[in-house]
C-alpha atoms as a PDB file:
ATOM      1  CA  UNK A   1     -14.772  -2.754  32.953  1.00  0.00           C
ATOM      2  CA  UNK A   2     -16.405   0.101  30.820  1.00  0.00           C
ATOM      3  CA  UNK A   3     -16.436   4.162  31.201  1.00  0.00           C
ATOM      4  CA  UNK A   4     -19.881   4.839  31.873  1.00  0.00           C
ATOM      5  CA  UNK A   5     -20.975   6.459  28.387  1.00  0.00           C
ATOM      6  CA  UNK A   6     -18.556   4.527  25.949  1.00  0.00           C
ATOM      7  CA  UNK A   7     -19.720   1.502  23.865  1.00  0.00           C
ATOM      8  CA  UNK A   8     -18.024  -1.524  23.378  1.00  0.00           C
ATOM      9  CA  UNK A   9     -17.597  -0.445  19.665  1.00  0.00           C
ATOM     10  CA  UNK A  10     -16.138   2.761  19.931  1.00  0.00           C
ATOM     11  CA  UNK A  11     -13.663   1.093  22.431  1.00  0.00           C
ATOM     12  CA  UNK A  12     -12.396  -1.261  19.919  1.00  0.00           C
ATOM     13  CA  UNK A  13     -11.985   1.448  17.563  1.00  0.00           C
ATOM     14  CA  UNK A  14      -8.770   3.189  16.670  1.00  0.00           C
ATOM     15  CA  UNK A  15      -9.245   7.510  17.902  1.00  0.00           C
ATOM     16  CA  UNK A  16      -7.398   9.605  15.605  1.00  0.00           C
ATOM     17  CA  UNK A  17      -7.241  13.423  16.069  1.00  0.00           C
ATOM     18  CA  UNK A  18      -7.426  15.263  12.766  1.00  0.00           C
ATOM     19  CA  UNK A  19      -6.593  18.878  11.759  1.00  0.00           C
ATOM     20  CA  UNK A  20      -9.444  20.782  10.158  1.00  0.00           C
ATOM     21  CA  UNK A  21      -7.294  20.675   6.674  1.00  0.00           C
ATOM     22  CA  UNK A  22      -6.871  16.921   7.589  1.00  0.00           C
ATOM     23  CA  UNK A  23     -10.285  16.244   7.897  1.00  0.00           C
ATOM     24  CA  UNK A  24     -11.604  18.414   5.114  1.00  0.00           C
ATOM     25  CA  UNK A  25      -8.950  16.576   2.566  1.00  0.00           C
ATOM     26  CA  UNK A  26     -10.334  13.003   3.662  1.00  0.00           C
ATOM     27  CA  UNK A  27     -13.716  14.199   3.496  1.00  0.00           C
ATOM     28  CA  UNK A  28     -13.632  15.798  -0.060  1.00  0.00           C
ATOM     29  CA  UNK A  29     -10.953  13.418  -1.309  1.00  0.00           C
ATOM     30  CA  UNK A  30     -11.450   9.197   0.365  1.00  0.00           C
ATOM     31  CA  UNK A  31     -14.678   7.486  -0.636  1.00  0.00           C
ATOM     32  CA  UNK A  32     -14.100   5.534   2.676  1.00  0.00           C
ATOM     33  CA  UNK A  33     -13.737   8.933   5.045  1.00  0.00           C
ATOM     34  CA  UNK A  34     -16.837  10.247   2.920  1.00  0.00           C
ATOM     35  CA  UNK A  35     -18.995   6.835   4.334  1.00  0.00           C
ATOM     36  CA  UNK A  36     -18.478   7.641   7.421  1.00  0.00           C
ATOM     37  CA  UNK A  37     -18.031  11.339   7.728  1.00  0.00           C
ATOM     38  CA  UNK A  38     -19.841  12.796   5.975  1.00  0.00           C
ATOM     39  CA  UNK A  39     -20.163  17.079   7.086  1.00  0.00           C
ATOM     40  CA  UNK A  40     -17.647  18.989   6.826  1.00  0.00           C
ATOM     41  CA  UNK A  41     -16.735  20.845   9.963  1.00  0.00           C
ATOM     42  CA  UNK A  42     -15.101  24.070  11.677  1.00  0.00           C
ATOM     43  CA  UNK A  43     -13.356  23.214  14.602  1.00  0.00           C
ATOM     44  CA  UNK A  44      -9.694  22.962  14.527  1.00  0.00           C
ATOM     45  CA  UNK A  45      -9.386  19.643  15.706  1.00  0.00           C
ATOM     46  CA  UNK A  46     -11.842  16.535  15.324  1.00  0.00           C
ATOM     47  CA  UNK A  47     -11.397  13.056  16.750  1.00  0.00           C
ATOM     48  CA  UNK A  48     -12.691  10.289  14.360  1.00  0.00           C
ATOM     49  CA  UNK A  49     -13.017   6.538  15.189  1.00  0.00           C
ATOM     50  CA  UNK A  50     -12.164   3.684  12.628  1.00  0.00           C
ATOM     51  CA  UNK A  51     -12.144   0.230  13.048  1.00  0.00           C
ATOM     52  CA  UNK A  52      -8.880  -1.655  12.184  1.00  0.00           C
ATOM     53  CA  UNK A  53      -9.737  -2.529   8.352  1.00  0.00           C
ATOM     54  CA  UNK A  54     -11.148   0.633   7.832  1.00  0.00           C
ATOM     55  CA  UNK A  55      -8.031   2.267   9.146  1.00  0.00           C
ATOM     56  CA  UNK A  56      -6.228   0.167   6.816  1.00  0.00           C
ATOM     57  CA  UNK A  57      -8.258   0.720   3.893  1.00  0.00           C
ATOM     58  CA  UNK A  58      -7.847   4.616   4.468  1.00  0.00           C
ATOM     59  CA  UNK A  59      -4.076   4.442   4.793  1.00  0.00           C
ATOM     60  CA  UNK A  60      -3.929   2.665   1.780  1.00  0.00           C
ATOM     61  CA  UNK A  61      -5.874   4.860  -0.078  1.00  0.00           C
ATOM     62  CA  UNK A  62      -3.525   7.497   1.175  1.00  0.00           C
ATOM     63  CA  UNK A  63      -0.373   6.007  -0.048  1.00  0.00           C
ATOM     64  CA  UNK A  64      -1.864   5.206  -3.311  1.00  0.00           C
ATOM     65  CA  UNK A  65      -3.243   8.586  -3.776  1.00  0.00           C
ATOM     66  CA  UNK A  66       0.359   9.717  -2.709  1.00  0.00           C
ATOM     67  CA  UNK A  67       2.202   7.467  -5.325  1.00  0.00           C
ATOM     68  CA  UNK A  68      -0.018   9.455  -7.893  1.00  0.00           C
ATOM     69  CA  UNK A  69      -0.506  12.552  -7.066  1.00  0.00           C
ATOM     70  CA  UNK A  70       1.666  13.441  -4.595  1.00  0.00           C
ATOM     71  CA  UNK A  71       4.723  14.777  -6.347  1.00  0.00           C
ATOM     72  CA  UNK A  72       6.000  17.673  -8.387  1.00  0.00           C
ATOM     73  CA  UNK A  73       8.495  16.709 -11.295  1.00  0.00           C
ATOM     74  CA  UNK A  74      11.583  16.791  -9.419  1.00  0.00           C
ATOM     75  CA  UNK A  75       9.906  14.049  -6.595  1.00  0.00           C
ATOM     76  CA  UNK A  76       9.576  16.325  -4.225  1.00  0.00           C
ATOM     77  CA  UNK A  77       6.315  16.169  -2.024  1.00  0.00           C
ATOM     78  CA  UNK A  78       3.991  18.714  -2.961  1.00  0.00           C
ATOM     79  CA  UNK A  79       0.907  20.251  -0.863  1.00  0.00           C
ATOM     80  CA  UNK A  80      -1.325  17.777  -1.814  1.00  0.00           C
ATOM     81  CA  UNK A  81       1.663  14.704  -0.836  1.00  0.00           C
ATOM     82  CA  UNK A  82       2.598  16.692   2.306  1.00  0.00           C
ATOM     83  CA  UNK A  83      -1.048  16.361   3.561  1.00  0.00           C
ATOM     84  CA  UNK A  84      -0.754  12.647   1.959  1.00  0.00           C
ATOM     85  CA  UNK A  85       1.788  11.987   4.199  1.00  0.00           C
ATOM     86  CA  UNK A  86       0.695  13.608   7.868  1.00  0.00           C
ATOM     87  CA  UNK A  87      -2.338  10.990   6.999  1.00  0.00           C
ATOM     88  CA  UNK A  88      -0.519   8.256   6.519  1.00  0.00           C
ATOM     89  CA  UNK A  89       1.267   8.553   9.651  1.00  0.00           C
ATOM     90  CA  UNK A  90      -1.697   9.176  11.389  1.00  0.00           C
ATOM     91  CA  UNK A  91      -3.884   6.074  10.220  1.00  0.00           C
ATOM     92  CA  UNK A  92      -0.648   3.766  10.732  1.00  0.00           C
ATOM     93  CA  UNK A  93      -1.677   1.256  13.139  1.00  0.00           C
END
């Protein structure tokens, strides 16, 4: 059965816990984050809840955005890829 005070939606959805700079790069940066966050906030950490597809569609994003703009001349990650990456591995289902 259900925790008193949780929907059924929110308990088919995927929690991830972002870092403030996580957050705040998805929320300037992803169309999809924008949708469905859009404020910007202070804490340090912030747990957000996706569906599957959106989690999906979010990831992707992030390794497409990583492919393009995540990589000095030599191929080596820079700050923008770094963060790329920490999202990646956090929307991987």
């Amino acid at each position: 059965m259900f925790k008193i005070g949780i929907s059924y939606e929110s308990y088919l959805m995927n929690k991830i816990k972002l870092q403030q700079y996580q957050y705040n790069y998805l929320q300037q940066q992803c169309k999809f984050f924008q949708e469905k966050y859009p404020d910007k906030i202070s804490d340090k950490y912030i747990s957000v809840f996706f569906s599957d597809e959106e989690t999906e569609n979010i990831r992707e994003w992030a390794e497409d955005e990583l492919q393009i703009n995540g990589f000095d001349e030599n191929y080596n990650p820079n700050n923008q890829g770094i963060i790329l990456e920490e999202i990646i591995d956090l929307f991987y289902l």
